[in-house]
PDB file of N, CA and C in Angstrom:
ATOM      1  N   UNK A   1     -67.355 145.304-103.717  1.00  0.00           N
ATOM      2  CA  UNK A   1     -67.843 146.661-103.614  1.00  0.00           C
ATOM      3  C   UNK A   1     -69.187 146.600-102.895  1.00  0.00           C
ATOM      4  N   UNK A   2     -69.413 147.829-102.198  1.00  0.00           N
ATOM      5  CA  UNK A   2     -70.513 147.313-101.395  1.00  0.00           C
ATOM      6  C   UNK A   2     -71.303 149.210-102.109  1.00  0.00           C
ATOM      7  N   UNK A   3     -72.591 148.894-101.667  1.00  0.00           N
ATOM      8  CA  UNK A   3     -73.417 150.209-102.162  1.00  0.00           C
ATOM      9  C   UNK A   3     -73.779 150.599-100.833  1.00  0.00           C
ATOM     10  N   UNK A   4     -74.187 151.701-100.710  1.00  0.00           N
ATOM     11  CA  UNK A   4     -75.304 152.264 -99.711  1.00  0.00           C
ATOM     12  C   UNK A   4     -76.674 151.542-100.066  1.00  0.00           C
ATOM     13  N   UNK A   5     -77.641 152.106 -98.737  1.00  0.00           N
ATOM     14  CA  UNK A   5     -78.855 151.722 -98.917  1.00  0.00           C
ATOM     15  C   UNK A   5     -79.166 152.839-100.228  1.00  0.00           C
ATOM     16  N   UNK A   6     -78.664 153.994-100.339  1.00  0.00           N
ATOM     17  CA  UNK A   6     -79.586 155.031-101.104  1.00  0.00           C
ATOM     18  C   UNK A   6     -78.882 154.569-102.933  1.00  0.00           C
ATOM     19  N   UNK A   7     -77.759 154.324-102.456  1.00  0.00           N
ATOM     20  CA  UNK A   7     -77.366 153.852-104.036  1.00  0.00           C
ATOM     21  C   UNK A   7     -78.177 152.388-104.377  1.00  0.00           C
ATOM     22  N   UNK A   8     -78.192 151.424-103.769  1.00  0.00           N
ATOM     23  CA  UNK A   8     -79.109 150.293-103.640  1.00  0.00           C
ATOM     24  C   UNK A   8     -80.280 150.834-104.246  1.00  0.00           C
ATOM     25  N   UNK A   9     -81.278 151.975-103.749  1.00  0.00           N
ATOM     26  CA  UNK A   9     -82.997 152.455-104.117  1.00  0.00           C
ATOM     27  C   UNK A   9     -82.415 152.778-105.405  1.00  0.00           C
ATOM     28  N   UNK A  10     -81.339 153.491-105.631  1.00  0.00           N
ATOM     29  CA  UNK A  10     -81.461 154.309-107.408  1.00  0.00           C
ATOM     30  C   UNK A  10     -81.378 154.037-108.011  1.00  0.00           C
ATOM     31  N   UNK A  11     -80.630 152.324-107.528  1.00  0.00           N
ATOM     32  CA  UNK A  11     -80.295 151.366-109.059  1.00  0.00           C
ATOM     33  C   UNK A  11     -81.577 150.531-109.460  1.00  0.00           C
ATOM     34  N   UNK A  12     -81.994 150.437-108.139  1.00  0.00           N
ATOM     35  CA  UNK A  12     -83.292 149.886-108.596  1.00  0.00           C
ATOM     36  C   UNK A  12     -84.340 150.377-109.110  1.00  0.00           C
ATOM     37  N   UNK A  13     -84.350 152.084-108.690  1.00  0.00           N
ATOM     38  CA  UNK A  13     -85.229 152.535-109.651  1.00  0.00           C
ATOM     39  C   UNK A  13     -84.711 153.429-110.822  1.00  0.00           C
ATOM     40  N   UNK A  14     -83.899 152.417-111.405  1.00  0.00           N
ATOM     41  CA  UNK A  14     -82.916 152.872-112.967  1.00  0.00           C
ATOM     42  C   UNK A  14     -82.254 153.605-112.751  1.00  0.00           C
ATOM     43  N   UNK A  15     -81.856 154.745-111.673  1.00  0.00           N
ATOM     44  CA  UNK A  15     -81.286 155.912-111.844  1.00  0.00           C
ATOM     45  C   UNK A  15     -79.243 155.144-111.986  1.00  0.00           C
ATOM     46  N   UNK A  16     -78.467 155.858-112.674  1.00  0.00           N
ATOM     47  CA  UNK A  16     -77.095 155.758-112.685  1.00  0.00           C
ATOM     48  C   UNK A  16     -77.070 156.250-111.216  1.00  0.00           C
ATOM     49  N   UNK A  17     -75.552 155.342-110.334  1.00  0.00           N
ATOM     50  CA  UNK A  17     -74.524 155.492-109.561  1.00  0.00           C
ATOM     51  C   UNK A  17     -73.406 156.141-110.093  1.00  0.00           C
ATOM     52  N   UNK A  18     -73.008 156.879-109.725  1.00  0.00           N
ATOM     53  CA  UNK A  18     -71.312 157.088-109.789  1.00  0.00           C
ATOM     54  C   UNK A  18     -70.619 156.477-108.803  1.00  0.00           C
ATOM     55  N   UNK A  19     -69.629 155.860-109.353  1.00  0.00           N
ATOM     56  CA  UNK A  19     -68.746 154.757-108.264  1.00  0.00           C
ATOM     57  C   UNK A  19     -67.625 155.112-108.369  1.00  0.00           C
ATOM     58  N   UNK A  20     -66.517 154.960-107.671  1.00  0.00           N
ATOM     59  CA  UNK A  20     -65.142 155.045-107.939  1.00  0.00           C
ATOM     60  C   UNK A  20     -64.452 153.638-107.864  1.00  0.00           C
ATOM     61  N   UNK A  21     -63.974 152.909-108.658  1.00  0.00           N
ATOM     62  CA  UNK A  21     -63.034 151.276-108.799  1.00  0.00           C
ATOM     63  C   UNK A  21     -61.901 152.007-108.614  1.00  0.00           C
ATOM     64  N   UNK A  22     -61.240 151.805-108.049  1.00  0.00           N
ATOM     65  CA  UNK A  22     -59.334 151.894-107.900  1.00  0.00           C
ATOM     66  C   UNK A  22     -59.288 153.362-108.885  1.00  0.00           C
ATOM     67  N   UNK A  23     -59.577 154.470-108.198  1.00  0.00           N
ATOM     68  CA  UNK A  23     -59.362 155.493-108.395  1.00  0.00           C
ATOM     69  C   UNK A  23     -59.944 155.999-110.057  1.00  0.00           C
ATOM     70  N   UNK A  24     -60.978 154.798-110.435  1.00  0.00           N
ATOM     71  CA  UNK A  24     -61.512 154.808-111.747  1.00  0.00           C
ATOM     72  C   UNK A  24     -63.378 155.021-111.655  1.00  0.00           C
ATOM     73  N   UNK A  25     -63.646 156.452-112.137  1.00  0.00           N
ATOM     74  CA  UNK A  25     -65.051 156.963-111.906  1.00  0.00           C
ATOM     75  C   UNK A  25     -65.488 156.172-112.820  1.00  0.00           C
ATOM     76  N   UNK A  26     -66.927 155.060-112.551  1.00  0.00           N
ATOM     77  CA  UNK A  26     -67.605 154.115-113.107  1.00  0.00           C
ATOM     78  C   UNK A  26     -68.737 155.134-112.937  1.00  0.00           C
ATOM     79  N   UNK A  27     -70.214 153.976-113.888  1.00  0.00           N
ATOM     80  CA  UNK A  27     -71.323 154.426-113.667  1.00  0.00           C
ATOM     81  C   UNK A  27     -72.422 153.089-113.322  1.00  0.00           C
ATOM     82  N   UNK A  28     -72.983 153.026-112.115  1.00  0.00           N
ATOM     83  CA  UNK A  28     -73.493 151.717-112.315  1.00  0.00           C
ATOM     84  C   UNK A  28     -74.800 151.542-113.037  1.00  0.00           C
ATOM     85  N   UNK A  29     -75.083 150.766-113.670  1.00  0.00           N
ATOM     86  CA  UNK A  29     -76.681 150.747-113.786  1.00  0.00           C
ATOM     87  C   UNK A  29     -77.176 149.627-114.192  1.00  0.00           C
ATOM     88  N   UNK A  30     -78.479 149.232-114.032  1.00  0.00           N
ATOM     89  CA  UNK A  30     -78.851 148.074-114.118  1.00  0.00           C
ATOM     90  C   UNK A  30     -78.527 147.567-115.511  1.00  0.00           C
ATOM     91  N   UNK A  31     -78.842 146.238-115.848  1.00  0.00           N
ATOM     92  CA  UNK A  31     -78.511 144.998-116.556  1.00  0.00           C
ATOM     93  C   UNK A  31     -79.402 145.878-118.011  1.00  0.00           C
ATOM     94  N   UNK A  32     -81.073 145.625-117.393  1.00  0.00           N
ATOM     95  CA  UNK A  32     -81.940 146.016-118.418  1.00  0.00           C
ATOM     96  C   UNK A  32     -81.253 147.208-119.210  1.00  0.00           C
ATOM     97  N   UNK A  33     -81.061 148.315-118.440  1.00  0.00           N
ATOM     98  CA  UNK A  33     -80.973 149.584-119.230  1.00  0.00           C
ATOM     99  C   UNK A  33     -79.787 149.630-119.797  1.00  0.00           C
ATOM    100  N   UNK A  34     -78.781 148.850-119.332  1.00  0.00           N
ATOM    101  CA  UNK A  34     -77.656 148.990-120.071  1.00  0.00           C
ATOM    102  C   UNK A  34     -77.717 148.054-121.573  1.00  0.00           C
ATOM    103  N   UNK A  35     -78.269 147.065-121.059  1.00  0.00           N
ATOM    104  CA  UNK A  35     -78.843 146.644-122.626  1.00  0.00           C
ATOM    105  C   UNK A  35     -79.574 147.342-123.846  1.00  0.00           C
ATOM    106  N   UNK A  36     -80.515 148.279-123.226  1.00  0.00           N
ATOM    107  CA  UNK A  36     -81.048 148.660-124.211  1.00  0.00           C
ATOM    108  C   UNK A  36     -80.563 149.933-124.452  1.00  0.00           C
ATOM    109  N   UNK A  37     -79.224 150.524-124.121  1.00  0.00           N
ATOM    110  CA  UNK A  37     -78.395 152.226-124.567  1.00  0.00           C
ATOM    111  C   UNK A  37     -77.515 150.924-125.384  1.00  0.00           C
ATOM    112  N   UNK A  38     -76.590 149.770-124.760  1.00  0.00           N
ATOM    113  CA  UNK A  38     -75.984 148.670-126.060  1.00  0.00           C
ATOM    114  C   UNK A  38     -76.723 148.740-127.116  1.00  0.00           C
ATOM    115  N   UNK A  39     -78.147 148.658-127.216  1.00  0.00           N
ATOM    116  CA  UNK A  39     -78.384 148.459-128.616  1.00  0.00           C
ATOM    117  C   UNK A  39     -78.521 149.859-129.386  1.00  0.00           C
ATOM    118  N   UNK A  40     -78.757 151.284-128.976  1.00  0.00           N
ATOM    119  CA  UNK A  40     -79.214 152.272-129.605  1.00  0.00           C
ATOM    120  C   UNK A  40     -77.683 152.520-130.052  1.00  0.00           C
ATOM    121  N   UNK A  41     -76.402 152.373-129.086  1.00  0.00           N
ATOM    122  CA  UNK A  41     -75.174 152.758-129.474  1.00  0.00           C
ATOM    123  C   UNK A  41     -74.524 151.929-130.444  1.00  0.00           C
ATOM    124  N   UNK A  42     -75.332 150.639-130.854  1.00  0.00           N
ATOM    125  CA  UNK A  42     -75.111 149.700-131.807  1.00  0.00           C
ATOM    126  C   UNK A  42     -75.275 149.904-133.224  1.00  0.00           C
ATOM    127  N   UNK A  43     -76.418 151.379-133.372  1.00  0.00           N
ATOM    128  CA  UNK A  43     -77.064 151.651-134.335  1.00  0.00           C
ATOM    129  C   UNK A  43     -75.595 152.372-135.375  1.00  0.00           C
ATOM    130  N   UNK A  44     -74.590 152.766-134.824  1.00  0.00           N
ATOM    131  CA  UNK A  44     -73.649 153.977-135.458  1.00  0.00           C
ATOM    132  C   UNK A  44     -73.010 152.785-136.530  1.00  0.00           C
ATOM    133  N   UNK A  45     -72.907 151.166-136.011  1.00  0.00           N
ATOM    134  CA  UNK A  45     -72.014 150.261-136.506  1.00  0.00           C
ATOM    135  C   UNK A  45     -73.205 149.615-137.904  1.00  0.00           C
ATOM    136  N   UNK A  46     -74.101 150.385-138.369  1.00  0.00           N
ATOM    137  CA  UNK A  46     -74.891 150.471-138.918  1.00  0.00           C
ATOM    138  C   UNK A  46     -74.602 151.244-140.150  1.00  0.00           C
ATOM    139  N   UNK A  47     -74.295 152.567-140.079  1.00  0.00           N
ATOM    140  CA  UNK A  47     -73.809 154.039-140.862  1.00  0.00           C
ATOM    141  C   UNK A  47     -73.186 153.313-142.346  1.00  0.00           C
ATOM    142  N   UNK A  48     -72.010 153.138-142.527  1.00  0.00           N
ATOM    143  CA  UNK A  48     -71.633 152.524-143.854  1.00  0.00           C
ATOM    144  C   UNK A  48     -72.411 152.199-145.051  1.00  0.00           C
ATOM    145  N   UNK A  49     -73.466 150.485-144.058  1.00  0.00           N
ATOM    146  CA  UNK A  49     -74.775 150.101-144.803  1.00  0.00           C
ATOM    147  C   UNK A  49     -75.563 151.199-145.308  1.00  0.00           C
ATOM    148  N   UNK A  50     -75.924 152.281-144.583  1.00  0.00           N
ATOM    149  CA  UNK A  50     -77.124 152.940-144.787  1.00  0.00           C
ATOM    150  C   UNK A  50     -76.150 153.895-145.857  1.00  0.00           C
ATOM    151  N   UNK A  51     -75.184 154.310-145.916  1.00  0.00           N
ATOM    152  CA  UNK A  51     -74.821 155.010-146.539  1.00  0.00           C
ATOM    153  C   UNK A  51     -74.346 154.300-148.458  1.00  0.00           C
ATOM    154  N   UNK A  52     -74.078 152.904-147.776  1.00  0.00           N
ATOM    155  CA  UNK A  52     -74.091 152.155-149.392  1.00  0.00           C
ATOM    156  C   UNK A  52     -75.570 152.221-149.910  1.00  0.00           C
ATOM    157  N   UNK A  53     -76.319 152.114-148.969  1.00  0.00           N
ATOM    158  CA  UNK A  53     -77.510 151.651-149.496  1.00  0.00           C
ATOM    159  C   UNK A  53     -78.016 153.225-150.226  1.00  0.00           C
ATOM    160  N   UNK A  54     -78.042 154.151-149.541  1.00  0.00           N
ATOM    161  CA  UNK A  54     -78.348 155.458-149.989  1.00  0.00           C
ATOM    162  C   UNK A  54     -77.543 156.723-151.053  1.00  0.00           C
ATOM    163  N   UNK A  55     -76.723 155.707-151.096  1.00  0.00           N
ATOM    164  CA  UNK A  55     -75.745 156.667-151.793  1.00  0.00           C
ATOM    165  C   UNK A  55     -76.174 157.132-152.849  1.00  0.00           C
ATOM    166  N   UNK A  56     -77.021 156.680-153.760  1.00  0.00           N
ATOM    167  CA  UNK A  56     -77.259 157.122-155.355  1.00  0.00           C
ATOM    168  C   UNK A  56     -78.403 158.672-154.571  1.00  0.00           C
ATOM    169  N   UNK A  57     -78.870 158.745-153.545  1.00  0.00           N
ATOM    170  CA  UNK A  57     -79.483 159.642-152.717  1.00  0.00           C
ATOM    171  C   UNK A  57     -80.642 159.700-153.568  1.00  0.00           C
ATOM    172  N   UNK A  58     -81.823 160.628-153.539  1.00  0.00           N
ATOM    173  CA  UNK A  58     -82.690 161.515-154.296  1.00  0.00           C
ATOM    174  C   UNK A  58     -82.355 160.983-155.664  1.00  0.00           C
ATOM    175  N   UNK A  59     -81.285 160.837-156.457  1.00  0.00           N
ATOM    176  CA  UNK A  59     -81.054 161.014-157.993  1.00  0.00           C
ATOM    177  C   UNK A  59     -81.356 159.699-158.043  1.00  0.00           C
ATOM    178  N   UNK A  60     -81.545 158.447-157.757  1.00  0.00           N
ATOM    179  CA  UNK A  60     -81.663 157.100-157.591  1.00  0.00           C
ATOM    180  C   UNK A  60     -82.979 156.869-158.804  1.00  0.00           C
ATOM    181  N   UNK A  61     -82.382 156.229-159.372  1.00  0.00           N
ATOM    182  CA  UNK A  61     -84.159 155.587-160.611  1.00  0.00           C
ATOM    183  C   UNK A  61     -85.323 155.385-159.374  1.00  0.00           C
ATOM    184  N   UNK A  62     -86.738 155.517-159.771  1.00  0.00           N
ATOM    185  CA  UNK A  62     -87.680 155.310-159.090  1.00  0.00           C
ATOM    186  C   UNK A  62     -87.641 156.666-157.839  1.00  0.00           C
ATOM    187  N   UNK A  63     -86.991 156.914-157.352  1.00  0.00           N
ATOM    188  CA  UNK A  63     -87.035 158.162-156.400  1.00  0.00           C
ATOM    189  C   UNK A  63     -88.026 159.513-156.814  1.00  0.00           C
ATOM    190  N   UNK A  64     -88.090 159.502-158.257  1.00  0.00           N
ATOM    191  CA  UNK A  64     -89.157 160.815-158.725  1.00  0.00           C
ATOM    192  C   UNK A  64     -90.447 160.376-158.385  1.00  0.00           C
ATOM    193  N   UNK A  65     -90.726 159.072-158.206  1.00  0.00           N
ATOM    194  CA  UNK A  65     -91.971 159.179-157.870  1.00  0.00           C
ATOM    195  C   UNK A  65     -92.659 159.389-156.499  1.00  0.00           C
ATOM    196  N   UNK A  66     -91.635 160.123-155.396  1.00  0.00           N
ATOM    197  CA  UNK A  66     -91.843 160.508-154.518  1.00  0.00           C
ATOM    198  C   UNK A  66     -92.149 162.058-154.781  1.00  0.00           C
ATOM    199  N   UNK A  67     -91.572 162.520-155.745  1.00  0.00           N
ATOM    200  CA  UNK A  67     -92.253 163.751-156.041  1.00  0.00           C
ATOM    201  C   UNK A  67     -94.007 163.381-156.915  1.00  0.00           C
ATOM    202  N   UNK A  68     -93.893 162.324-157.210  1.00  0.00           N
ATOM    203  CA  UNK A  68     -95.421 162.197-157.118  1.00  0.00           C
ATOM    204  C   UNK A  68     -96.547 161.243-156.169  1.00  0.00           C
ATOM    205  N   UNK A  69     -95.940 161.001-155.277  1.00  0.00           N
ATOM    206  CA  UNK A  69     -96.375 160.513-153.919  1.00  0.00           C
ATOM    207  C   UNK A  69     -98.053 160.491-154.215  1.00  0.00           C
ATOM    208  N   UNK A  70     -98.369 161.868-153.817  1.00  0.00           N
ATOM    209  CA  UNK A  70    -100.348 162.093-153.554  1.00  0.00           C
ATOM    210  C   UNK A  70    -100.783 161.206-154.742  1.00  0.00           C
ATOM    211  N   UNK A  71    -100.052 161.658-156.349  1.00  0.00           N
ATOM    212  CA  UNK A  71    -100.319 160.961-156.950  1.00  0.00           C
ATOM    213  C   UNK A  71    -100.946 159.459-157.496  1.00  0.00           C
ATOM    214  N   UNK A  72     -99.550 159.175-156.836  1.00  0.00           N
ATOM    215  CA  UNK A  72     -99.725 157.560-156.871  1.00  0.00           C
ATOM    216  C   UNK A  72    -100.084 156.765-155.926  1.00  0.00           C
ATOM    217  N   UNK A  73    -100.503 157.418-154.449  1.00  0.00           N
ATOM    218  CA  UNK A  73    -100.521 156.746-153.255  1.00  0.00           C
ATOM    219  C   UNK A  73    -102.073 155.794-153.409  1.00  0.00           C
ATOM    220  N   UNK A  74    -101.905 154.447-152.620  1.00  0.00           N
ATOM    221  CA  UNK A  74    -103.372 154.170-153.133  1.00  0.00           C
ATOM    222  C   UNK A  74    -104.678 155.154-152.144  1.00  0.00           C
ATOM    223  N   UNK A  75    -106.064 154.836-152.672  1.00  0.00           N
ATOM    224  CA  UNK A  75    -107.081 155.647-151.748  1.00  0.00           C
ATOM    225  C   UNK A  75    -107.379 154.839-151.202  1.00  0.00           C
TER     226      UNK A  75
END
């Protein structure tokens, strides 16, 4: 696959390509940025944990003392 010069400038300055592979609309983009949307879209395979972990919610032992927060916070 070959780019233009102007698709060449956009990848380099992060912007997405739209490409077409064998009649299949791609998006190109650099290495870096696609790494770091991999990790934010990594976060969903996360959900379960946070939801075992949170499940007793608000009603959880120790949780009232967020209703006394100012209280207890140190000065």
């Amino acid at each position: 696959m070959e780019l233009s010069a102007e698709q060449i400038q956009a990848v380099e300055n992060g912007e997405a390509v739209s490409v077409t592979v064998q009649h299949t609309q791609c998006v190109l983009i650099r290495a870096d940025i696609y790494e770091r949307v991999k990790a934010i879209l990594g976060i969903a395979e996360a959900y379960p944990l946070l939801d075992e972990t949170f499940r007793e919610g608000w009603e959880a032992p120790g949780m009232a003392d967020y209703d006394r927060y100012d209280e207890l916070k140190p000065q």
